[in-house]
C-alpha atoms as a PDB file:
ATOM      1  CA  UNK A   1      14.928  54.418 -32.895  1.00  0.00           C
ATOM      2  CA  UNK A   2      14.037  52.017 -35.436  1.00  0.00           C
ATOM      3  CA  UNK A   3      15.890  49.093 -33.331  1.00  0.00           C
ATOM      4  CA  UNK A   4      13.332  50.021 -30.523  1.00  0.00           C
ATOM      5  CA  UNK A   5      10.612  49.894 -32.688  1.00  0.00           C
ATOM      6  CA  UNK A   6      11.584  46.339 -33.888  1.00  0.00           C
ATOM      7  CA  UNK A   7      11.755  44.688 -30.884  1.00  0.00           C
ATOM      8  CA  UNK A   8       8.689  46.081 -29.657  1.00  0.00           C
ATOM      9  CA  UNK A   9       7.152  44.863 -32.615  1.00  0.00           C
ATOM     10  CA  UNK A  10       8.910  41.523 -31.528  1.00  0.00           C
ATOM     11  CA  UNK A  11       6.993  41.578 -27.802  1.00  0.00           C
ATOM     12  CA  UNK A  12       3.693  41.933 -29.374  1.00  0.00           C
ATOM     13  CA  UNK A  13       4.235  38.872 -31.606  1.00  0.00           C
ATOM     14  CA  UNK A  14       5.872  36.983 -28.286  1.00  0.00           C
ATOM     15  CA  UNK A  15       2.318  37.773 -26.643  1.00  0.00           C
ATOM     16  CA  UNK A  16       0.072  36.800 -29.814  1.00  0.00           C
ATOM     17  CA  UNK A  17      -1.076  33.685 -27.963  1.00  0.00           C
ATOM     18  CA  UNK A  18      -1.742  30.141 -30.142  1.00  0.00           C
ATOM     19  CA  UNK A  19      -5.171  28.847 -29.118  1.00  0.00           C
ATOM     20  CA  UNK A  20      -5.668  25.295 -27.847  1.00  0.00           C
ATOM     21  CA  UNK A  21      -8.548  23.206 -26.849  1.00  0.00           C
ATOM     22  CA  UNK A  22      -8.034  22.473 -23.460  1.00  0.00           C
ATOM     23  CA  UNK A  23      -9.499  19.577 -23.196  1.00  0.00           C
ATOM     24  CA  UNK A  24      -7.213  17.795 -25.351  1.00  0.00           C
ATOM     25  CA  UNK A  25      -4.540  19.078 -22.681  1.00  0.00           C
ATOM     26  CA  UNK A  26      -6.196  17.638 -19.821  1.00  0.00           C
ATOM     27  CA  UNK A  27      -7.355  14.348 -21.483  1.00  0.00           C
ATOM     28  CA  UNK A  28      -3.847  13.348 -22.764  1.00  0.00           C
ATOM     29  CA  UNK A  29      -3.165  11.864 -19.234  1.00  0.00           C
ATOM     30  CA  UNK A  30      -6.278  10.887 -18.661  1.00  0.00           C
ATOM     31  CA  UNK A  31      -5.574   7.184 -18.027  1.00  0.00           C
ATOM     32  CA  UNK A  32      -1.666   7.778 -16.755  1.00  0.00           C
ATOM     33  CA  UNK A  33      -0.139   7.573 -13.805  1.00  0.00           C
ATOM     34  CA  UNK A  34       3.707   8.516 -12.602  1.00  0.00           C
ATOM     35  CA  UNK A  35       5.420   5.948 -10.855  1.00  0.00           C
ATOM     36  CA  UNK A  36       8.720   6.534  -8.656  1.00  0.00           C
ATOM     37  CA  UNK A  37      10.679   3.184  -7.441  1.00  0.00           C
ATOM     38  CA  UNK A  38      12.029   3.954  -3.905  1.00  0.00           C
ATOM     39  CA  UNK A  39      15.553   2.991  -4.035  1.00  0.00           C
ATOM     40  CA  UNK A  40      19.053   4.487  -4.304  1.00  0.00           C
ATOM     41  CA  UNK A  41      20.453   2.312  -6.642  1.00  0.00           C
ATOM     42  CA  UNK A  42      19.782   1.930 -10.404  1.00  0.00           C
ATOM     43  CA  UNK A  43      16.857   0.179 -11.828  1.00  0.00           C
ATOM     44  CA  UNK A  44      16.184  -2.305 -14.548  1.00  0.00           C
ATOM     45  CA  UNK A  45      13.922  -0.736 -16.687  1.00  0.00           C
ATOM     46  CA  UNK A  46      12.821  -3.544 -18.713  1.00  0.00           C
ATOM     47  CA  UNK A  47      12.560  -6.193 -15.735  1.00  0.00           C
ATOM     48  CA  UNK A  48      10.423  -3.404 -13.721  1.00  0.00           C
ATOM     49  CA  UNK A  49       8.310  -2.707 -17.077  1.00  0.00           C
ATOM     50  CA  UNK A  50       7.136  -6.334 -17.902  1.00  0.00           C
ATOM     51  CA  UNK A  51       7.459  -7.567 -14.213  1.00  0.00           C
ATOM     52  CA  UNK A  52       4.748  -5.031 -13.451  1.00  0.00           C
ATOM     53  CA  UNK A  53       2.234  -5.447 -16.144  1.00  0.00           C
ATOM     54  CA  UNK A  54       2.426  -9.438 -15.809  1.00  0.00           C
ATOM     55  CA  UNK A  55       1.427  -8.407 -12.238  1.00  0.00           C
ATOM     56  CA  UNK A  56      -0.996  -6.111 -13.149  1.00  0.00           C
ATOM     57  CA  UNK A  57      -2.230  -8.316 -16.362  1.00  0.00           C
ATOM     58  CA  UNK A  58      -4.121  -4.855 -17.190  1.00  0.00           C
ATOM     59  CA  UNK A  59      -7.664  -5.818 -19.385  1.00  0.00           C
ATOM     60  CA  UNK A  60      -6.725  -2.717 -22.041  1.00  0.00           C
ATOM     61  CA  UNK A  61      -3.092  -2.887 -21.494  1.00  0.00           C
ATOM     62  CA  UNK A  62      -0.439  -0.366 -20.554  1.00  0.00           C
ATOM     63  CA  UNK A  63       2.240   1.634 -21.913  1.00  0.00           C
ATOM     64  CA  UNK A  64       5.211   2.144 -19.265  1.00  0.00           C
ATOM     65  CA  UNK A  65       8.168   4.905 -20.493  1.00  0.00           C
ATOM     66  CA  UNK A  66      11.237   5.611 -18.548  1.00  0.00           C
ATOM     67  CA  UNK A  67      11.073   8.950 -17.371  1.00  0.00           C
ATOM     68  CA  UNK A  68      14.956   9.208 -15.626  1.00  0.00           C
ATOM     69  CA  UNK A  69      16.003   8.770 -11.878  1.00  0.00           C
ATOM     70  CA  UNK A  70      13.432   5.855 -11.041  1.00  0.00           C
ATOM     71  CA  UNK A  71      10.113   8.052 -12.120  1.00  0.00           C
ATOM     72  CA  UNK A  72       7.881   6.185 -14.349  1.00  0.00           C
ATOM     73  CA  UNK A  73       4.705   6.948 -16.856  1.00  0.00           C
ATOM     74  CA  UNK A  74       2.423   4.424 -16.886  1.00  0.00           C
ATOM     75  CA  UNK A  75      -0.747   5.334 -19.695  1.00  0.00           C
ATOM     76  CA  UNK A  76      -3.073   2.645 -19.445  1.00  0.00           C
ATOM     77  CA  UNK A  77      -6.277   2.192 -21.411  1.00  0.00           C
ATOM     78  CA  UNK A  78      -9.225   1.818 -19.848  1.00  0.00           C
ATOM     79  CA  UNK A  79     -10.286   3.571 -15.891  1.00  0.00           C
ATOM     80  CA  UNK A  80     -11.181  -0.079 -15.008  1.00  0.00           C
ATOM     81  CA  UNK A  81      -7.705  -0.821 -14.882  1.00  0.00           C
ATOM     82  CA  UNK A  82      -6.361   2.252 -13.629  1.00  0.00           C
ATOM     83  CA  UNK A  83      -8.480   2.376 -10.991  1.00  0.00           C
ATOM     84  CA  UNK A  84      -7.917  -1.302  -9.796  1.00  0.00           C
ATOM     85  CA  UNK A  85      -4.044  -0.610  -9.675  1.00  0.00           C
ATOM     86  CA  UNK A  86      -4.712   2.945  -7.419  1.00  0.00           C
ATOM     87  CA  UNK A  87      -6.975   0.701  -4.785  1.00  0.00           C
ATOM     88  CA  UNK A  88      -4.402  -2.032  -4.706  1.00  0.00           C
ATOM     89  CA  UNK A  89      -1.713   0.055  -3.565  1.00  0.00           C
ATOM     90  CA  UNK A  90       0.702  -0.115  -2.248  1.00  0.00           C
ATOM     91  CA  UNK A  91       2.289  -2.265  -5.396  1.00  0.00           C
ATOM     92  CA  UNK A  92       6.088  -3.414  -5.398  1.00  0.00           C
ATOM     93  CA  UNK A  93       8.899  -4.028  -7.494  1.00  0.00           C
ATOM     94  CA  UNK A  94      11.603  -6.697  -6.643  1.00  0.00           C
ATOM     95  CA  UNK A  95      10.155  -5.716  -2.469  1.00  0.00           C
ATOM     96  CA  UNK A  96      10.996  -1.657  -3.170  1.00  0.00           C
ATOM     97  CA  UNK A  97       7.965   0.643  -3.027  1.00  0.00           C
ATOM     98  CA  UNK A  98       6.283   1.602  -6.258  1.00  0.00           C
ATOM     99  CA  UNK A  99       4.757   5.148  -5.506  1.00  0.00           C
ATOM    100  CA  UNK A 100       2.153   6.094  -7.794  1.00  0.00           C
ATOM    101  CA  UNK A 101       0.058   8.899  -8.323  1.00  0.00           C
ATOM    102  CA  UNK A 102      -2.285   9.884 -10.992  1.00  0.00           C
ATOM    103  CA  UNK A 103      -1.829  12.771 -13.214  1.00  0.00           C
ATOM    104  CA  UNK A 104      -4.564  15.401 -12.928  1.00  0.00           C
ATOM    105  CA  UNK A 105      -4.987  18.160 -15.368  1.00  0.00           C
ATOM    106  CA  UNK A 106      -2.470  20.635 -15.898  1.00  0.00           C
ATOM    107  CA  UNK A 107      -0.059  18.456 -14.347  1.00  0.00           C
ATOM    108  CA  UNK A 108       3.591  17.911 -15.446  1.00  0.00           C
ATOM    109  CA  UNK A 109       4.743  14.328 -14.753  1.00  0.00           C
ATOM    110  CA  UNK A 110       8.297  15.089 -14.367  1.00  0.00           C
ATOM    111  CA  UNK A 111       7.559  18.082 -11.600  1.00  0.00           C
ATOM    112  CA  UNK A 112       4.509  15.876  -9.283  1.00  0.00           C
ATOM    113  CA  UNK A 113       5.841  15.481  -6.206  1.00  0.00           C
ATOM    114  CA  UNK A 114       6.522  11.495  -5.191  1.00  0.00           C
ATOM    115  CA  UNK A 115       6.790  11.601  -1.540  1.00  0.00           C
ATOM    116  CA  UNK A 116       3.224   9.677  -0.615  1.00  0.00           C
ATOM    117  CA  UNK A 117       1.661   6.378  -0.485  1.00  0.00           C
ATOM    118  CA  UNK A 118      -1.682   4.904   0.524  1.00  0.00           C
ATOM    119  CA  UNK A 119      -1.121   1.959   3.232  1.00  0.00           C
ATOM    120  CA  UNK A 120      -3.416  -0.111   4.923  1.00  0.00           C
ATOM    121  CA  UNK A 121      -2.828   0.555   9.229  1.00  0.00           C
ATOM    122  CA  UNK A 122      -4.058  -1.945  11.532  1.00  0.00           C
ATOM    123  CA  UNK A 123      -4.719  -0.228  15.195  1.00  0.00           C
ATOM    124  CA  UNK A 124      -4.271  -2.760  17.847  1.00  0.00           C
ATOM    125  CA  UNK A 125      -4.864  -2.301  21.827  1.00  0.00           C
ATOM    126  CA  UNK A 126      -7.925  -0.086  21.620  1.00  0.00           C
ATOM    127  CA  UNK A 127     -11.038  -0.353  23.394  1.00  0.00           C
ATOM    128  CA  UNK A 128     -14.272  -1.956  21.691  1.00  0.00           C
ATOM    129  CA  UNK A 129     -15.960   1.602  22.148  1.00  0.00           C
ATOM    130  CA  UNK A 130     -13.008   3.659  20.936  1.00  0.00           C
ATOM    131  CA  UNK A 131     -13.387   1.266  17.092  1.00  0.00           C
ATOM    132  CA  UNK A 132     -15.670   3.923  15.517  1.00  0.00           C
ATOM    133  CA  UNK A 133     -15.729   6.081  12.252  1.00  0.00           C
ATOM    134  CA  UNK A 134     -14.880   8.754  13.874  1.00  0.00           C
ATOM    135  CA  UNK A 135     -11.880   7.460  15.770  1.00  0.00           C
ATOM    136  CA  UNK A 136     -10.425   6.066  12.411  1.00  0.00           C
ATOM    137  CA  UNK A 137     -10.076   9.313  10.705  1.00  0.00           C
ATOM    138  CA  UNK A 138      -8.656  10.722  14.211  1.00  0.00           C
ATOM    139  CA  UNK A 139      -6.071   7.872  13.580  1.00  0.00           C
ATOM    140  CA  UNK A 140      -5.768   8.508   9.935  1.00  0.00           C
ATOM    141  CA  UNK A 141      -4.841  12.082  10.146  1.00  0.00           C
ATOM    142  CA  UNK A 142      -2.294  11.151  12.757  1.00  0.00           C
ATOM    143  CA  UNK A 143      -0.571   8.807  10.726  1.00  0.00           C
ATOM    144  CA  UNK A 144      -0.981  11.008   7.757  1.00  0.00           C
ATOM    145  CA  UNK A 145      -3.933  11.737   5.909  1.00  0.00           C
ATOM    146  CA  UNK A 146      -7.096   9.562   6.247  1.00  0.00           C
ATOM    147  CA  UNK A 147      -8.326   7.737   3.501  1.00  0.00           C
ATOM    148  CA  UNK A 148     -10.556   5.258   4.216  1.00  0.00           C
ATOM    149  CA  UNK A 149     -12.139   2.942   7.590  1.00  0.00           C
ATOM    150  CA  UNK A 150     -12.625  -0.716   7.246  1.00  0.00           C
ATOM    151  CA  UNK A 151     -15.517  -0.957   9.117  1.00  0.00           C
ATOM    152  CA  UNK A 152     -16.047  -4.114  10.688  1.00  0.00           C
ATOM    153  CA  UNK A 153     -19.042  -6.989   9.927  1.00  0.00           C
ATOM    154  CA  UNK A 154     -20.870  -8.032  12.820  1.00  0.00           C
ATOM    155  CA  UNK A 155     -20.918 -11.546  11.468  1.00  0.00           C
ATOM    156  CA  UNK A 156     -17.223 -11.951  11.673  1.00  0.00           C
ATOM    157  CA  UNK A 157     -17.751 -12.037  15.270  1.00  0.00           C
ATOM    158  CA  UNK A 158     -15.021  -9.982  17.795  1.00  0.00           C
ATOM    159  CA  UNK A 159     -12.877  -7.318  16.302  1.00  0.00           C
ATOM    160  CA  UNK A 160      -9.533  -7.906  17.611  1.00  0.00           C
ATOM    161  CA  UNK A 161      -7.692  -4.552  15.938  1.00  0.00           C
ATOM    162  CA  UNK A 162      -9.084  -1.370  13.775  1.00  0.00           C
ATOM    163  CA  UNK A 163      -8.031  -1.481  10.178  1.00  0.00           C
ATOM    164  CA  UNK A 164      -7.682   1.855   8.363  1.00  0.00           C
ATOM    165  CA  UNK A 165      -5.952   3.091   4.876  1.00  0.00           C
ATOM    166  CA  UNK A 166      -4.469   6.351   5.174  1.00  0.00           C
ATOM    167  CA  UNK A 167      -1.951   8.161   2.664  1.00  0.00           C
ATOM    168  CA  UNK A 168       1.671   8.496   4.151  1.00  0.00           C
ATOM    169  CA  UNK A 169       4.808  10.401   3.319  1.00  0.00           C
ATOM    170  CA  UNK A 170       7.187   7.752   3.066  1.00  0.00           C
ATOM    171  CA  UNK A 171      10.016  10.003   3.678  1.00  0.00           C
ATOM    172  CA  UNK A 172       9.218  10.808   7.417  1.00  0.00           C
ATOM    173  CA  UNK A 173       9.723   7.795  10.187  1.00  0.00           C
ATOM    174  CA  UNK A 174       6.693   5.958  10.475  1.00  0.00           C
ATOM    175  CA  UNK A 175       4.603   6.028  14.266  1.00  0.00           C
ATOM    176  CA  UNK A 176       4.612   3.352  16.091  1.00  0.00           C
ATOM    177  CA  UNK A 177       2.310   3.864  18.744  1.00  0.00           C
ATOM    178  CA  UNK A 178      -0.561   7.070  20.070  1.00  0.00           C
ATOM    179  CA  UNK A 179      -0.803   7.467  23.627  1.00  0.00           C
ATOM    180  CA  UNK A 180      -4.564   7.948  24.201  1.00  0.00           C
ATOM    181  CA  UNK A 181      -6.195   9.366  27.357  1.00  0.00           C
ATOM    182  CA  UNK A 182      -9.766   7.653  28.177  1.00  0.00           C
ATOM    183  CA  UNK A 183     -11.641  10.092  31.000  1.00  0.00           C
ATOM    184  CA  UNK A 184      -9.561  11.343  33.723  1.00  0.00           C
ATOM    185  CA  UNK A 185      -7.301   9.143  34.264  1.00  0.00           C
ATOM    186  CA  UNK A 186      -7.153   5.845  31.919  1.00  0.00           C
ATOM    187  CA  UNK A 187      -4.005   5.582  29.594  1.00  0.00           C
ATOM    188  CA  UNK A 188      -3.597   3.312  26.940  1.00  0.00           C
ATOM    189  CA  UNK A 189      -1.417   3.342  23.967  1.00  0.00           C
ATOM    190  CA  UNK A 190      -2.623   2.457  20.666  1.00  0.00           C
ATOM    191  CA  UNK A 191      -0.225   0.343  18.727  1.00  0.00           C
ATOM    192  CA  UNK A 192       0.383   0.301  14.653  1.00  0.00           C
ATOM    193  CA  UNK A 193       0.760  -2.091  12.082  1.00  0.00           C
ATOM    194  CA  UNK A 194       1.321  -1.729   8.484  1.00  0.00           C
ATOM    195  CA  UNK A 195      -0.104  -4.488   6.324  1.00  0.00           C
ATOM    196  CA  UNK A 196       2.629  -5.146   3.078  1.00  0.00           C
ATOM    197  CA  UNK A 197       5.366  -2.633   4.469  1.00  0.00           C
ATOM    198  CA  UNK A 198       8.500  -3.428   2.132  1.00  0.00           C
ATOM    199  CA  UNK A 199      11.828  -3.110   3.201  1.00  0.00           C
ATOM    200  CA  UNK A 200      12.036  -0.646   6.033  1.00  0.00           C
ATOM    201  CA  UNK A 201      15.320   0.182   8.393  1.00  0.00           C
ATOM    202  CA  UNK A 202      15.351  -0.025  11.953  1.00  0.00           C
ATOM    203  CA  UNK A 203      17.999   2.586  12.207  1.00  0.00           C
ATOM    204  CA  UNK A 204      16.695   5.296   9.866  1.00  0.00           C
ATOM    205  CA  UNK A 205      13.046   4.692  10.799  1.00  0.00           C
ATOM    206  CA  UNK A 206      12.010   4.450   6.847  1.00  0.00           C
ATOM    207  CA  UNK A 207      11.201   3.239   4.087  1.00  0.00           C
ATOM    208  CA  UNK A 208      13.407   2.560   1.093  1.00  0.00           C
ATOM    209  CA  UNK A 209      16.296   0.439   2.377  1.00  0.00           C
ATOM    210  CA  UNK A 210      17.196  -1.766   5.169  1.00  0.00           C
ATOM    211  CA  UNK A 211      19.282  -1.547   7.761  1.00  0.00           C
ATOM    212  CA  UNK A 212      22.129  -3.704   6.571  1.00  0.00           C
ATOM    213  CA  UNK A 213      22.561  -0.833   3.734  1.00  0.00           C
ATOM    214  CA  UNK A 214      22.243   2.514   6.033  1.00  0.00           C
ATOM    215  CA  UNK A 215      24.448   5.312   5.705  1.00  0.00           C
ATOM    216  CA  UNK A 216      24.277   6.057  10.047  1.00  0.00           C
ATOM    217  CA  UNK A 217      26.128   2.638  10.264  1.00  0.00           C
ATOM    218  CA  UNK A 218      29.164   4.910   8.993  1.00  0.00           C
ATOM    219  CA  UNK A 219      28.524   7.711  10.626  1.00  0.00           C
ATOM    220  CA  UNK A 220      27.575   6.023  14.437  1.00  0.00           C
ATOM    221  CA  UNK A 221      29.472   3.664  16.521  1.00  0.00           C
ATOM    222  CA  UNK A 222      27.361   0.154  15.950  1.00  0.00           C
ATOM    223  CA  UNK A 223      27.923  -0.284  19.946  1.00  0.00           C
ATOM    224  CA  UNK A 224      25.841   2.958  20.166  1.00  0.00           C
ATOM    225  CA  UNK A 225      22.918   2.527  17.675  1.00  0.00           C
ATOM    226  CA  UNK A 226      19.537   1.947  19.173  1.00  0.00           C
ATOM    227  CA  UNK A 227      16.660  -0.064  17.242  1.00  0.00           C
ATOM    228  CA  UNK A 228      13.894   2.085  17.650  1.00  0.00           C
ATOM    229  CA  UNK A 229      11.368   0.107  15.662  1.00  0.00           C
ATOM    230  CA  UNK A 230      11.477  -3.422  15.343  1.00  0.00           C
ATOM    231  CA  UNK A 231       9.542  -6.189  13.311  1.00  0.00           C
ATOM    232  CA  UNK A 232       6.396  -5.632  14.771  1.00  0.00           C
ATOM    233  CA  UNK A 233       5.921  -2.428  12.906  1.00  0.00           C
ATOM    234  CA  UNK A 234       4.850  -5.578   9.923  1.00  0.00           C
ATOM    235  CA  UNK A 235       1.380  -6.692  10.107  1.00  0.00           C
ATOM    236  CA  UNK A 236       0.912 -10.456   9.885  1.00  0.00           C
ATOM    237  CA  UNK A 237      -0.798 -11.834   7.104  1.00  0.00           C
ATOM    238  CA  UNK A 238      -4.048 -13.339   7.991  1.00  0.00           C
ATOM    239  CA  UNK A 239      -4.151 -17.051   7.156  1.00  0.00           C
ATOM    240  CA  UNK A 240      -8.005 -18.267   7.101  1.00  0.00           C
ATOM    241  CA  UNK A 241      -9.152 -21.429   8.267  1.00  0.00           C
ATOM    242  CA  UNK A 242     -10.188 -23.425   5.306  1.00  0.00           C
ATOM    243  CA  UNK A 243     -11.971 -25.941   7.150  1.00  0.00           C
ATOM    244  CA  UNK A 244     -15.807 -26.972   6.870  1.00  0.00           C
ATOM    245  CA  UNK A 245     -18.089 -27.635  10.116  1.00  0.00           C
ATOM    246  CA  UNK A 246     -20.224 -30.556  10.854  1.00  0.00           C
ATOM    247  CA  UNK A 247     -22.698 -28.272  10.206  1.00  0.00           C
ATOM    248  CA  UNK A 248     -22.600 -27.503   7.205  1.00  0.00           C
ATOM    249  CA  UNK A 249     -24.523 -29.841   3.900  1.00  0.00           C
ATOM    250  CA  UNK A 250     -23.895 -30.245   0.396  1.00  0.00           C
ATOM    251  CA  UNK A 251     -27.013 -29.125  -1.765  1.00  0.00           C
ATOM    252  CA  UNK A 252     -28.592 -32.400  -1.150  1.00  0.00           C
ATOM    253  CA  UNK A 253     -27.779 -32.494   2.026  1.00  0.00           C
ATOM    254  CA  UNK A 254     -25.180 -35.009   2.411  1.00  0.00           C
ATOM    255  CA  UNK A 255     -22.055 -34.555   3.947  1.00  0.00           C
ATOM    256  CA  UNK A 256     -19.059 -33.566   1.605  1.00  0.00           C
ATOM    257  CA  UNK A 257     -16.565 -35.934   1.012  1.00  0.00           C
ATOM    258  CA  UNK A 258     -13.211 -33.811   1.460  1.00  0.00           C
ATOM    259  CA  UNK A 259     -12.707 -30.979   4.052  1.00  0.00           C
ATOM    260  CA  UNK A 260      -9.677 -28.861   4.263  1.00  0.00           C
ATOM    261  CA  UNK A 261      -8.185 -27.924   7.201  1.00  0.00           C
ATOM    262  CA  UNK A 262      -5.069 -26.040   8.372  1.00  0.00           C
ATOM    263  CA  UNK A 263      -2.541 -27.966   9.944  1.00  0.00           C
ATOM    264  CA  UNK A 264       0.974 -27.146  11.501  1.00  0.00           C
ATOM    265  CA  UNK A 265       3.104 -25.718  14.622  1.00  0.00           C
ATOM    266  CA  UNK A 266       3.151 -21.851  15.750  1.00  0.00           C
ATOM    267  CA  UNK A 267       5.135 -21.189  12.282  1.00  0.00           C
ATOM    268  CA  UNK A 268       2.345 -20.225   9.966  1.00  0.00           C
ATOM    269  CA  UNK A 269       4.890 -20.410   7.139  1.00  0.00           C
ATOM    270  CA  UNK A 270       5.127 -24.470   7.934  1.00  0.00           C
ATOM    271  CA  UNK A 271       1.216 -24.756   7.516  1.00  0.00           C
ATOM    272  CA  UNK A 272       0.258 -26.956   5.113  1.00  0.00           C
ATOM    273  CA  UNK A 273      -3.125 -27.525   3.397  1.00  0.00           C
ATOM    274  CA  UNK A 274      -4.332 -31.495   4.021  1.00  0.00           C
ATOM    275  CA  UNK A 275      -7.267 -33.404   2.553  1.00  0.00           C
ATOM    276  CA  UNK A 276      -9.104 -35.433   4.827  1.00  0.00           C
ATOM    277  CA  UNK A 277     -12.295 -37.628   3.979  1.00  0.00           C
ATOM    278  CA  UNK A 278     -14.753 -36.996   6.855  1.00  0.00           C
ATOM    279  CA  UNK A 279     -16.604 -40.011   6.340  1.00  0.00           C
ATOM    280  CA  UNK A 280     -13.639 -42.344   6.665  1.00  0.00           C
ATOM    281  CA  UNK A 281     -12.748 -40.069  10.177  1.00  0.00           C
ATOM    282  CA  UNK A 282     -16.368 -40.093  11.539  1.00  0.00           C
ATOM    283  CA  UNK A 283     -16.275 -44.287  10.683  1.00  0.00           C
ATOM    284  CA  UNK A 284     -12.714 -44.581  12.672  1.00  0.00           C
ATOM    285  CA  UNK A 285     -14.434 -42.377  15.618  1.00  0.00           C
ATOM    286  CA  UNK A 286     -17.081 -44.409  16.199  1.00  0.00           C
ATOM    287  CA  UNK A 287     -15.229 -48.126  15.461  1.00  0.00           C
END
């Protein structure tokens, strides 16, 4: 009898509760985020930890502590410099997706599920009419979960493609293409490209690794295996034109001395930057 009375004694104290502001609970992560590097094999802490704040050069600084299996806490300082890292994303380390998500209230870093990223989409092959608002977040929640439309400045002339961020789970295959149904009887297909996608396999249809390093090359004849997705999946990176027009004055109205233009073959990578004077080429124009 007096055994039962001491452990029920025992529950009561167990359910005494201690008291604790809660907003100190919620405001200890107020600036962090949790990171998880999307790779199999082992990371280098301290080559990921300084290789991403000399990349991030944060104004207030960060903290960056190694959680276990590739999952990060990054505390930073200030929300100007947390919130420039979450609209840059999607950020890399060494070419291997950095997920990162920030910590809301209540939430454990260890047990926040790591399975999302925001990407920028490019939509190419629609119709002029079909590049609307309304059409992006169609898209968006498609390809995942819509985030945001770049919508297009008349200025910039012709939009060739619709550009839209959504949030995707890198852990599914990404889409290639929507099959879109215009009236009765038009068909076209919508075709997607992401802008920085990392390493992504051909075979698997994800993100993470590449092909050369996929586990269904063991499984499946190579003689058999079918690339489903191919480079075009990659958006290309828009060089601009640095050139000046004829047009165009210095503040006194004279013409400027040096132009730049881009110069080279189809290979954008073999571009190169060259100064020319425009005076000297107007002179040997009209000599």
């Amino acid at each position: 009898m007096e055994d039962e009375l001491a452990t029920l004694n025992l529950m009561d104290e167990e359910e005494d509760a201690f008291s604790k502001d809660a907003s100190v609970v919620d405001n200890e992560y107020k600036y962090c985020l949790v990171g998880l590097c999307l790779i199999d094999s082992t990371v280098h802490f301290l080559s990921l930890r300084n290789t991403m704040a000399d990349l991030w050069y944060p104004i207030g600084g960060v903290f960056i502590s190694d959680l276990g299996e590739r999952i990060y806490l990054l505390c930073f300082f200030h929300d100007i410099d947390i919130n420039r890292i979450l609209s840059g994303t999607p950020w890399f380390f060494n070419n291997h997706l950095l997920i990162l998500h920030k910590i809301q209230p209540g939430e454990d870093p260890i047990l926040v599920p790591l399975s999302t990223s925001k990407f920028w989409i490019q939509i190419h092959d629609l119709p002029i009419g079909m590049m609307t608002k309304a059409t992006a977040k169609q898209f968006g929640n498609f390809l995942g979960q819509f985030v945001e439309y770049d919508a297009p400045i008349p200025t910039m002339g012709i939009q060739k493609f619709m550009r839209i961020r959504g949030r995707l789970d890198v852990t599914m295959p990404l889409k290639r293409k929507k099959k879109i149904l215009i009236g009765k009887e038009r068909l076209v297909y919508a075709r997607f490209q992401y802008e920085k996608l990392s390493l992504f396999c051909f075979i698997y249809n994800r993100l993470g690794h590449g092909e050369s390093f996929c586990l269904l090359r063991t499984k499946i004849d190579p003689s058999r295996i079918i690339f489903g997705w191919d480079i075009s999946l990659r958006a290309v990176e828009k060089h601009w034109n640095s050139s000046t027009t004829k047009w165009l004055r210095e503040a006194d109205g004279s013409i400027g001395k040096k132009r730049k233009r881009m110069v080279g073959g189809g290979n954008v990578r073999s571009a190169k930057v060259v100064e020319e004077n425009t005076q000297d080429q107007s002179a040997s124009s009209t000599g």
